[in-house]
Protein backbone atom coordinates (compact mmCIF):
# COMPACT_ATOMS: atom_id res chain seq x y z
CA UNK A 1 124.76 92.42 104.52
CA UNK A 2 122.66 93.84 106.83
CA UNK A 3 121.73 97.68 106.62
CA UNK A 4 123.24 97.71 110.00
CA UNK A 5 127.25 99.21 110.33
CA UNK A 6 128.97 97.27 112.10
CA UNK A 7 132.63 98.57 113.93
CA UNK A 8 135.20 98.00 110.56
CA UNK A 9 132.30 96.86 108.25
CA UNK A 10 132.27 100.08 105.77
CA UNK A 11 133.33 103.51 106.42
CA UNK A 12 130.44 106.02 105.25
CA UNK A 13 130.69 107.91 102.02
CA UNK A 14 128.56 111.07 102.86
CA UNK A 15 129.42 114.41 102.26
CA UNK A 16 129.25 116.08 105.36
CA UNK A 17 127.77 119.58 105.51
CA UNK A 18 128.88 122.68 107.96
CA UNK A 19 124.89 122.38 109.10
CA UNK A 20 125.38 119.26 110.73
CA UNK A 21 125.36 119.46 114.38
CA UNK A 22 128.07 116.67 115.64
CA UNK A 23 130.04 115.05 113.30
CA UNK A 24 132.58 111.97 115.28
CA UNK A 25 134.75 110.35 112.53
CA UNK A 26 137.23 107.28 113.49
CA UNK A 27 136.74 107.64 117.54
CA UNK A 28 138.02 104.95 120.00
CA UNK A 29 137.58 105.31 123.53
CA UNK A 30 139.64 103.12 126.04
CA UNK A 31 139.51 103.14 129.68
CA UNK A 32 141.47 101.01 132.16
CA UNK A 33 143.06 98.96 129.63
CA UNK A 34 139.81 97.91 127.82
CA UNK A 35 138.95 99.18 124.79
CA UNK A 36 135.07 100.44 124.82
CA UNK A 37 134.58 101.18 121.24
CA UNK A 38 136.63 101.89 117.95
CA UNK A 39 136.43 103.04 114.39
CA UNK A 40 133.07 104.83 115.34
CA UNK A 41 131.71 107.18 112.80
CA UNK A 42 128.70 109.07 113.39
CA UNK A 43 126.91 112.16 111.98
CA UNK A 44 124.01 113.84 113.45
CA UNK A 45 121.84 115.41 111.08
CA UNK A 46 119.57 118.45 111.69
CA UNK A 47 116.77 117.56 113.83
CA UNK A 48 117.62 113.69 114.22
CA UNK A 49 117.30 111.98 117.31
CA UNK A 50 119.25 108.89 117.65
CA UNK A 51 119.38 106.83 120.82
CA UNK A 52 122.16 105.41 122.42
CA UNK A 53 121.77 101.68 123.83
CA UNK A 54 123.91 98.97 125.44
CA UNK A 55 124.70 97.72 128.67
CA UNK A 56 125.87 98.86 131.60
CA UNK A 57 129.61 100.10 131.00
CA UNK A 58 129.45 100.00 127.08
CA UNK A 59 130.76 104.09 126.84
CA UNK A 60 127.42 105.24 126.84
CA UNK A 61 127.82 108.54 129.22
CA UNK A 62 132.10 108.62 128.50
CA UNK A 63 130.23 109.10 125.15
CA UNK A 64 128.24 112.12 125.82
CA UNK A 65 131.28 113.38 127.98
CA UNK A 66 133.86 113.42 124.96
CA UNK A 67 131.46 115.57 123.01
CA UNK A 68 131.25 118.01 125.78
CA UNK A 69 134.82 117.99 126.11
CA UNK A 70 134.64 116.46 129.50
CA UNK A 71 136.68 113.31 128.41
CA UNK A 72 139.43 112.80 125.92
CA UNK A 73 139.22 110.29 122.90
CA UNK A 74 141.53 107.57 122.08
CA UNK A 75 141.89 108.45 118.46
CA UNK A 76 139.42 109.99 116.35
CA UNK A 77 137.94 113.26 116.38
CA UNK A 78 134.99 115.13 117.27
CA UNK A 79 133.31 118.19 115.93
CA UNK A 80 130.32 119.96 117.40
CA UNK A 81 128.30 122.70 115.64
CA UNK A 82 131.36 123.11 113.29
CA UNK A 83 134.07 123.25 116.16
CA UNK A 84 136.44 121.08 117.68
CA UNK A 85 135.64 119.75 121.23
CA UNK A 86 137.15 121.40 124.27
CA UNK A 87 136.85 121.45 127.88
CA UNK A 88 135.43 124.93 127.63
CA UNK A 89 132.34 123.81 126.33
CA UNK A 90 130.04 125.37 124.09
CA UNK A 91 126.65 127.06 125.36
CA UNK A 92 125.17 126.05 121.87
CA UNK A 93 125.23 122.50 123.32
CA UNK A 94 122.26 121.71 125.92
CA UNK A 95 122.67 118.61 128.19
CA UNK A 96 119.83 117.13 130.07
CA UNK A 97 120.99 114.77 132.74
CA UNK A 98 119.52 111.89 134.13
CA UNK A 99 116.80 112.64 136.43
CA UNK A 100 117.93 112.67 140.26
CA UNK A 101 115.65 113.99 142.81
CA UNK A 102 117.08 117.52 144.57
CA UNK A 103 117.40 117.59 148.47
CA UNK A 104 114.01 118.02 149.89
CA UNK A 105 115.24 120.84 151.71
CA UNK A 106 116.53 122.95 148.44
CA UNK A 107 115.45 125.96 148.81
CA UNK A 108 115.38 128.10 145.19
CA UNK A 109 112.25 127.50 143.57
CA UNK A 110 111.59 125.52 139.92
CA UNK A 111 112.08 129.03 138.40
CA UNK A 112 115.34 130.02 139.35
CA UNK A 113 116.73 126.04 138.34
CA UNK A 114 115.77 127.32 135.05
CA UNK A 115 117.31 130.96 135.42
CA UNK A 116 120.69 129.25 135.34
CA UNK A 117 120.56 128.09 131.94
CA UNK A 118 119.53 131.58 131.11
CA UNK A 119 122.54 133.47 133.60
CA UNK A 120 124.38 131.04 135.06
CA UNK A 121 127.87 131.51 132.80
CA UNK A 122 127.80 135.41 133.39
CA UNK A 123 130.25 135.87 136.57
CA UNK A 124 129.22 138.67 139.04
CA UNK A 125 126.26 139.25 141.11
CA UNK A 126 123.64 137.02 139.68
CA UNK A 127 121.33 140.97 139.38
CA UNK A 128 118.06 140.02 137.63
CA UNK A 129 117.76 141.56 133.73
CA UNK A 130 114.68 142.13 132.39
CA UNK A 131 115.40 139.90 129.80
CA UNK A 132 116.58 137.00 131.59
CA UNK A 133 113.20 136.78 133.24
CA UNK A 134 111.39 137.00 130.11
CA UNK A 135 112.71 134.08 128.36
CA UNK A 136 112.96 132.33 131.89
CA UNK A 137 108.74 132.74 131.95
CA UNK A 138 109.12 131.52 128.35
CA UNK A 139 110.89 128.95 129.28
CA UNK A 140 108.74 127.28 131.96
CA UNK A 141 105.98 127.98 129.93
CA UNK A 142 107.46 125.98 127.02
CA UNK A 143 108.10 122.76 129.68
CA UNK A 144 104.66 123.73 130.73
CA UNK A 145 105.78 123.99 134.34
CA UNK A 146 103.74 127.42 135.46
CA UNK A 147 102.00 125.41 137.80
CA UNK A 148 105.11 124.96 140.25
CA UNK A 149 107.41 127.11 139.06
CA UNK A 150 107.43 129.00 142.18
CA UNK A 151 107.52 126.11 144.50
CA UNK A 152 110.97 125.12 146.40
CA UNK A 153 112.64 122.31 143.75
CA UNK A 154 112.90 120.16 147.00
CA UNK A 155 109.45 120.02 147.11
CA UNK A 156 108.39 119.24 143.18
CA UNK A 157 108.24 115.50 141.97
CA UNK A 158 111.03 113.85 139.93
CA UNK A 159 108.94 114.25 136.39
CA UNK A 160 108.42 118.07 137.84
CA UNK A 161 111.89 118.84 138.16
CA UNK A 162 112.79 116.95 135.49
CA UNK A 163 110.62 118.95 132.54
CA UNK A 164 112.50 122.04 134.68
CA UNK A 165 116.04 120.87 133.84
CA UNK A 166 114.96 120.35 129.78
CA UNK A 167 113.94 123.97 130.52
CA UNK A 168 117.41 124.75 131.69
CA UNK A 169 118.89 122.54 128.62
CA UNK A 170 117.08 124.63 126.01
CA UNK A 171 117.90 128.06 127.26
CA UNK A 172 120.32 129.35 125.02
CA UNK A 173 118.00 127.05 121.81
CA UNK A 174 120.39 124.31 121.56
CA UNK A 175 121.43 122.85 118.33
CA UNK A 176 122.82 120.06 119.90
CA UNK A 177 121.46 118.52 122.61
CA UNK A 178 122.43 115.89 124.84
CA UNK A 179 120.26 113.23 127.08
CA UNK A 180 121.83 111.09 129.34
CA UNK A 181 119.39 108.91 130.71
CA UNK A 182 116.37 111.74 130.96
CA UNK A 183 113.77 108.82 131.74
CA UNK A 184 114.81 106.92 134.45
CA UNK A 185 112.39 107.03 137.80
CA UNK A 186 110.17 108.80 135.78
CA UNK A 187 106.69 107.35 135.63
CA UNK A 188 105.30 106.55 132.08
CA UNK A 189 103.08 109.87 131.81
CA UNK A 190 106.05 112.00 132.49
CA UNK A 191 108.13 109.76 130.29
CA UNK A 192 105.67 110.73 127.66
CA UNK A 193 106.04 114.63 128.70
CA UNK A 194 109.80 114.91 128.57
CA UNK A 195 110.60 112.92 125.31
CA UNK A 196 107.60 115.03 123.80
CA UNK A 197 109.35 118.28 125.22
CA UNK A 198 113.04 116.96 123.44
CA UNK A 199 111.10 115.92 120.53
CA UNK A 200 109.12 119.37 119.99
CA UNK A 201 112.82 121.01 119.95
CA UNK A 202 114.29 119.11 117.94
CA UNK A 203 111.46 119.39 115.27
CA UNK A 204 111.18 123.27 115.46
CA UNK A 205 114.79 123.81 115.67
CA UNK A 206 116.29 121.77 113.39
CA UNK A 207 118.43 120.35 116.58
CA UNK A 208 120.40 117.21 116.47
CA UNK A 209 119.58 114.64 119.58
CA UNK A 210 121.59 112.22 121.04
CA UNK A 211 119.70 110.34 123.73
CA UNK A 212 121.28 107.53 126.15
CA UNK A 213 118.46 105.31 127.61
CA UNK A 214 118.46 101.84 129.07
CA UNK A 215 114.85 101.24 127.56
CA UNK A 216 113.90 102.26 123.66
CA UNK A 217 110.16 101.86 124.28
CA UNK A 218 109.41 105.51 125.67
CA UNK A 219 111.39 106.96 122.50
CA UNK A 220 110.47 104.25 119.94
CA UNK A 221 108.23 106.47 118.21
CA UNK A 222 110.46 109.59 117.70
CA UNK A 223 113.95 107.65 117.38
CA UNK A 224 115.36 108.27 113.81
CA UNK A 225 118.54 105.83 114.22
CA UNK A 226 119.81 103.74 116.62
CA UNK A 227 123.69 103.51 118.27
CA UNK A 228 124.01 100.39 119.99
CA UNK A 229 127.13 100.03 121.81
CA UNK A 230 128.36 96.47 123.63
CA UNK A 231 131.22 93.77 123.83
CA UNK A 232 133.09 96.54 122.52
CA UNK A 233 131.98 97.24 119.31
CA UNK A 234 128.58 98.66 117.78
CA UNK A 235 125.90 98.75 115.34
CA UNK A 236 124.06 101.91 114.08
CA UNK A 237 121.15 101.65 111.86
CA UNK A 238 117.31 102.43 111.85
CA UNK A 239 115.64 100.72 114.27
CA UNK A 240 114.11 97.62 112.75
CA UNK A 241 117.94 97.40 111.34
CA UNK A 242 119.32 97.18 114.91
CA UNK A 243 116.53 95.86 117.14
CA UNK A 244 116.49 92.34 115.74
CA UNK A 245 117.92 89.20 117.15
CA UNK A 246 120.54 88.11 114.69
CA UNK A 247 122.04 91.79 114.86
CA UNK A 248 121.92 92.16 118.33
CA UNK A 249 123.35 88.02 118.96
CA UNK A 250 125.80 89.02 116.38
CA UNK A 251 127.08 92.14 118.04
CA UNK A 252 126.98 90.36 121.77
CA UNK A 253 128.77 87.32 120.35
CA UNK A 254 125.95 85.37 121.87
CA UNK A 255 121.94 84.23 121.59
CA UNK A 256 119.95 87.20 122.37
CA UNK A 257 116.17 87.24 121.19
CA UNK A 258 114.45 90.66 120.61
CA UNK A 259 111.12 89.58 121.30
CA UNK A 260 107.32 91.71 120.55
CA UNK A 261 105.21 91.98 124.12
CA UNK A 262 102.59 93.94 124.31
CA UNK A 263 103.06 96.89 121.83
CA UNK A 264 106.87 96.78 123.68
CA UNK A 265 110.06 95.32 122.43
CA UNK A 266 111.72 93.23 124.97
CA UNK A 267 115.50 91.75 124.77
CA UNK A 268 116.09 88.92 126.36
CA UNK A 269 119.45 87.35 126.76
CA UNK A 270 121.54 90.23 126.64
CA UNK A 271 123.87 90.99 129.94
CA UNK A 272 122.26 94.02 131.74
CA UNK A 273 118.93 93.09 129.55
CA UNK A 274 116.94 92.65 133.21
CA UNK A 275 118.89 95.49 135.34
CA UNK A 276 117.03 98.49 136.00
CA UNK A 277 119.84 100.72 135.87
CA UNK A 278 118.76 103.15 138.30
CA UNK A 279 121.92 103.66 139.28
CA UNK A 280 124.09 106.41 137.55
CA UNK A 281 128.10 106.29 136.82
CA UNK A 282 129.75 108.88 136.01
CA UNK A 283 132.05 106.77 133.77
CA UNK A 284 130.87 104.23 131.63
């Protein structure tokens, strides 16, 4: 058998311990009468990054939703940084959404997008602490954004605003953090920037990733294991365990060839496999 887990195949046997950062055990996830997943269990060890792949409508984003309490499982259960999931949320858990440029005519500036990671859940008048602006200049240095940190968002690139909102994600030092799509529009040198920004954290934090991404190849190199969700089931494995074509035809139920191209894997076959995916949905 394959060192692959496929949906049923074997349950794990490992002893989870209260340092892990997300722990799902037995989770389905329906919507609309069509079941997206089931039987998925998943642990997220300190300072692993595992992507999450699959097509277009697989449960990629309901995913990340159900572990910020934003959507309800099936069955199953999910525990974050030792604590059930609920809609209140936990600030220990950063999110980092995919990139969509801000209104040209926004008017706070790259600093202040930051600032409300750092004050944003206080309620009250939003009065300046000395403090908050000393971890917000730590902050922007960290995404190394001092450059246009005091430039209207409106007016910053999509990579520029982008390596602003991982600033907001890692405000309160995350040991979970979520990515839901972080790359897309994003040219390949601030591809490079932001998944070297995630993977820094991670690495000096001891934070668990989860990362959903239509293409592996900007993460390849910092990916520990790989959730690969379609045709309503899943594999999870190390990479070369996943990315292979009698895995992947297996879990698609039909021929799809993971082929080498230029230092970049390529699938070919697989529905969605040519869509850009620029698009976002808020349910998957």
């Amino acid at each position: 058998m394959d060192a692959a887990e496929h949906r049923g195949a074997r349950r794990s046997t490992r002893v989870v311990t209260p340092g892990e950062p997300l722990v799902i055990t037995s989770a389905t996830l329906r919507r609309d009468g069509r079941e997206l997943w089931s039987g998925l269990d998943l642990t997220v060890a300190p300072g692993e990054l595992i992507a999450v792949l699959g097509p277009s409508g697989a449960g990629k984003t309901t995913l990340l939703r159900a572990i910020l309490g934003l959507d309800r499982l099936s069955a199953g259960r999910i525990v974050a940084l030792g604590e059930p999931v609920h809609r209140a949320g936990n600030r220990h858990i950063g999110y980092i959404p995919q990139q969509r440029p801000l209104p040209r005519d926004t008017s706070m500036r790259g600093r202040d997008l930051v600032a409300l990671g750092v004050n944003g859940h206080r309620f009250g008048p939003p009065w300046p602490r000395r403090g908050d602006r000393a971890r917000v200049d730590e902050l922007v240095a960290a995404v190394g954004a001092e450059r246009f940190a005091d430039r209207p968002v409106g007016e910053l690139s999509g990579g520029e605003q982008q390596r602003l909102r991982v600033g907001q994600a890692l405000a309160d030092d995350p040991r979970l953090l979520l990515c839901d799509e972080p790359l897309t529009s994003l040219d390949l040198a601030n591809q490079q920037a932001v998944v070297g920004l995630i993977d820094r954290h991670r690495r000096e934090t001891g934070a668990g990733v989860l990362l959903v991404t239509h293409d592996i190849n900007p993460v390849l190199s910092a990916v520990d294991r790989i959730l690969y969700l379609a045709n309503g089931a899943f594999t999870l494995g190390v990479p070369d365990d996943v990315l292979n074509s009698r895995v992947l035809s297996d879990l698609y139920q039909a021929p799809v060839h993971v082929l080498r191209a230029g230092g970049r894997l390529v699938v070919v076959g697989a529905p969605d496999a040519e869509e850009s995916h620029h698009h976002h949905e808020a349910h998957e």
